[in-house]
Protein backbone atom coordinates (compact mmCIF):
# COMPACT_ATOMS: atom_id res chain seq x y z
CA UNK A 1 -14.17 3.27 16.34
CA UNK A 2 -16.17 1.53 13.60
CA UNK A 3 -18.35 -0.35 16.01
CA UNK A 4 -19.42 3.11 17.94
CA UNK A 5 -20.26 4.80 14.55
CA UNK A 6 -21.17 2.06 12.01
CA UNK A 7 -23.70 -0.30 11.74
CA UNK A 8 -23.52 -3.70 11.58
CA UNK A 9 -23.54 -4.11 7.38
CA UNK A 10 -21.72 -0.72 7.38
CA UNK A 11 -18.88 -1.97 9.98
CA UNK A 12 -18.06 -5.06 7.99
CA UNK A 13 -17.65 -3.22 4.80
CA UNK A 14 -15.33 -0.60 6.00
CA UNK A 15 -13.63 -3.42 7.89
CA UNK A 16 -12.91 -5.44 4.67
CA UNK A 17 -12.17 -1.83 2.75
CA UNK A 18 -9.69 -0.80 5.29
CA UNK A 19 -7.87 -3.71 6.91
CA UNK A 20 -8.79 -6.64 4.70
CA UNK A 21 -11.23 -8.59 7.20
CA UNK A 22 -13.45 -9.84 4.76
CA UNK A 23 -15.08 -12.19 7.74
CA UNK A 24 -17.66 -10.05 8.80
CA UNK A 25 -19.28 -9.74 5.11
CA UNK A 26 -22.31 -11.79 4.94
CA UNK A 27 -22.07 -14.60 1.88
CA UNK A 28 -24.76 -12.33 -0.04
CA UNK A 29 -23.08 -8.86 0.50
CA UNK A 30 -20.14 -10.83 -0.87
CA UNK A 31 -21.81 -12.43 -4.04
CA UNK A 32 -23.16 -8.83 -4.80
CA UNK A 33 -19.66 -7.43 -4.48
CA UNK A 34 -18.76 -10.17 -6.63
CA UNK A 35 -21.20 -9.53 -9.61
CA UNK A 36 -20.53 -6.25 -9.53
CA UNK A 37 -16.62 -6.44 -10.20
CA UNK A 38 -16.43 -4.43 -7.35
CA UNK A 39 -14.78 -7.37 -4.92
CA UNK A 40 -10.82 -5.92 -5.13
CA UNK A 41 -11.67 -3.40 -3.41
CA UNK A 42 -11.36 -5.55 -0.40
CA UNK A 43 -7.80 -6.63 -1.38
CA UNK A 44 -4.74 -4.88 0.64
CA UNK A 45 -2.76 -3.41 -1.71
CA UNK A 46 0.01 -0.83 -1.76
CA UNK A 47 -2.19 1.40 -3.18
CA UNK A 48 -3.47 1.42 -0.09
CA UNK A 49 -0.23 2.26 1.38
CA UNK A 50 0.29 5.07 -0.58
CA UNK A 51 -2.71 6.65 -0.48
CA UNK A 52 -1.98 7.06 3.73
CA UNK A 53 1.40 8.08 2.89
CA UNK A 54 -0.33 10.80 0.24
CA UNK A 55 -2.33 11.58 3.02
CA UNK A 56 -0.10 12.02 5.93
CA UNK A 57 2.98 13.74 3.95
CA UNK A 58 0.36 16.48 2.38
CA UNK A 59 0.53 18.69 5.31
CA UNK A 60 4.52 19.02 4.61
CA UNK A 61 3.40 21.61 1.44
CA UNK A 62 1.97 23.83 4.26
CA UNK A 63 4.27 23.29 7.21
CA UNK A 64 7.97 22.95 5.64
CA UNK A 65 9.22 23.43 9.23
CA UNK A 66 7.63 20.05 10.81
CA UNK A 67 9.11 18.05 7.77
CA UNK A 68 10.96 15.35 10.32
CA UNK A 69 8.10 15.42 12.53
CA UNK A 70 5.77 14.43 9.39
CA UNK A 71 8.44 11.86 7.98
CA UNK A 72 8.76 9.97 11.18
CA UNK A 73 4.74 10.23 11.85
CA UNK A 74 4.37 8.58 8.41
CA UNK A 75 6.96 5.50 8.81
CA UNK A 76 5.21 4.90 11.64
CA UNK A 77 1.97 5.25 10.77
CA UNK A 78 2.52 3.04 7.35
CA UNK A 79 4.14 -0.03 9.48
CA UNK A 80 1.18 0.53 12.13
CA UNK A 81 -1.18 -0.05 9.10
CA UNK A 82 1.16 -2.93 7.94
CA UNK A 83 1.07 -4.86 10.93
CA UNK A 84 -3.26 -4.64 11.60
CA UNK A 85 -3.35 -5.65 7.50
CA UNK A 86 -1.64 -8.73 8.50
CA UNK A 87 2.07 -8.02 7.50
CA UNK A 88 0.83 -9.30 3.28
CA UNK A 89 3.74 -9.08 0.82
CA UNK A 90 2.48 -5.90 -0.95
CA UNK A 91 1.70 -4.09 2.22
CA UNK A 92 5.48 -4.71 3.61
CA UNK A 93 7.04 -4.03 0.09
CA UNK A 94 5.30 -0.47 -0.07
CA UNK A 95 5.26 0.15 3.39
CA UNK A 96 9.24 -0.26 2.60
CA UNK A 97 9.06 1.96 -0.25
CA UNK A 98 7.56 4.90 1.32
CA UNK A 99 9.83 4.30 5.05
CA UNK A 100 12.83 4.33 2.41
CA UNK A 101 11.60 7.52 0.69
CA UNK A 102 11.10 9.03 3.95
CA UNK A 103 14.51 8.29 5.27
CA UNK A 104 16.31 9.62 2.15
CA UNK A 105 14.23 12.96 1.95
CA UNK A 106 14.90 13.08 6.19
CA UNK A 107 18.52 12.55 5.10
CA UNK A 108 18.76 14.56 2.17
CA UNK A 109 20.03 11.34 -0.40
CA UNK A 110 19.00 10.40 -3.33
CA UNK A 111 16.27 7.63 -4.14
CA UNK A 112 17.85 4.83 -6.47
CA UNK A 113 14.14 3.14 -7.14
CA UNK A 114 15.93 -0.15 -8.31
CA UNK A 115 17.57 -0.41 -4.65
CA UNK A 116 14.92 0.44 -3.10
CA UNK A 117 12.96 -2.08 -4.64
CA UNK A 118 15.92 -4.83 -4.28
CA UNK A 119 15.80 -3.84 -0.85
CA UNK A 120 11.93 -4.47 -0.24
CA UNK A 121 12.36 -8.12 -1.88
CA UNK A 122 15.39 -8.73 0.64
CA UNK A 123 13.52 -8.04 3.56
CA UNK A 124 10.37 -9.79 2.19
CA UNK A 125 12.53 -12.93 1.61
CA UNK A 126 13.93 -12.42 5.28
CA UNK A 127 9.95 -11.97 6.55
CA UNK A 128 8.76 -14.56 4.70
CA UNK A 129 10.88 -16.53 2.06
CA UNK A 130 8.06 -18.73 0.14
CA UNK A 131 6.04 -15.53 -0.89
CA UNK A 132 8.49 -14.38 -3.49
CA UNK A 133 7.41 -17.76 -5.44
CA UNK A 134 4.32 -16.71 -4.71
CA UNK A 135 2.60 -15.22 -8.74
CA UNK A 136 1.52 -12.35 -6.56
CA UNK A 137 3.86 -10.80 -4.59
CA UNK A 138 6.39 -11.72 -7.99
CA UNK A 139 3.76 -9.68 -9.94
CA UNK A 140 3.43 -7.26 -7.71
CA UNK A 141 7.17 -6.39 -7.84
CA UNK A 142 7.17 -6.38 -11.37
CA UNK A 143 4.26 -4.03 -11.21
CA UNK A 144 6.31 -1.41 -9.31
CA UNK A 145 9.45 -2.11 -11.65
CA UNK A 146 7.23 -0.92 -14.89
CA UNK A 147 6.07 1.95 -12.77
CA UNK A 148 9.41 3.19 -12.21
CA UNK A 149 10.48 2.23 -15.55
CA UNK A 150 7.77 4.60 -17.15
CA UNK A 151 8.73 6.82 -14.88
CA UNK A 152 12.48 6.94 -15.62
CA UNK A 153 11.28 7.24 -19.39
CA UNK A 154 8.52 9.69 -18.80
CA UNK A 155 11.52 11.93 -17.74
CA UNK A 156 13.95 11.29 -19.98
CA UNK A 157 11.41 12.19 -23.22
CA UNK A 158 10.12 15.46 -20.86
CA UNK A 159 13.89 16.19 -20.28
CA UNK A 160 14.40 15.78 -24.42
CA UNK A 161 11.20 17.89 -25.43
CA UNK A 162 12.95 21.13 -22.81
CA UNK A 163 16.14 20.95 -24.96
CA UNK A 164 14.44 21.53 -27.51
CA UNK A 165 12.18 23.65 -27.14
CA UNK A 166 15.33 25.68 -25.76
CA UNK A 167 17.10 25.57 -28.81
């Protein structure tokens, strides 16, 4: 679809923005994505992930009914994605993330982050078991830990400030 719509410099840069195929960037595009700080941009992330999740669960606000329909389309879209980014640790541990967020709110449960987290590092370590002692994919994880962290704090002091404001 690129190829029919892009051009050549075009084509490479969406390549490297959407799937990580940096191999198609000439060695000058690259040194001017470089100076510019703009080079991580190219990196596969699970922002990434999210971002098609955000995407393909917005419609859900609009058409409660379809909710399984949307769910299921987005588990498989996100793994779809994983596998043509090349299966990298971030990728599978947010493409696990969202699949496990979509199964609970499928199955009406309850999201425990920290086992949902534990249970993206098991299957990593099944996948793959030398990229946990790999400094990314280990900061990665504890990237998502502070997030939920914050998160679990974030509601606690909003929780604290509506009691008292109530009393």
């Amino acid at each position: 679809n690129l190829e029919c719509r892009l051009d050549a410099g075009s084509r490479a840069v969406a390549g490297a923005i959407l799937l990580g195929e940096r191999q198609q960037i000439s060695a000058q595009r690259m040194q001017m994505f470089m100076c510019t700080g703009t080079i991580h941009l190219f990196a596969i992330s699970g922002l990434h992930v999210g971002m098609l999740a955000l995407v393909l669960t917005f419609p859900l606000r609009f058409f409660p009914r379809w909710r399984g329909t949307v769910l299921i389309t987005t588990v498989l879209a996100i793994w779809v994605y994983a596998v043509l980014t090349g299966a990298r640790p971030p990728v599978v541990r947010a493409s696990i993330l969202v699949s496990t967020f979509c199964i609970c709110s499928l199955s009406y449960r309850a999201v425990i982050p920290a086992n949902t987290l534990a249970l993206a590092g098991i299957i990593i370590l099944a996948h793959n078991p030398s990229s946990l002692f790999q400094i990314g994919t280990q900061l990665s994880f504890l990237a998502t830990a502070a997030l939920f962290g914050c998160r679990s704090l974030l509601r606690q002091t909003t929780m604290r400030h509506a009691q008292d404001d109530n009393s």
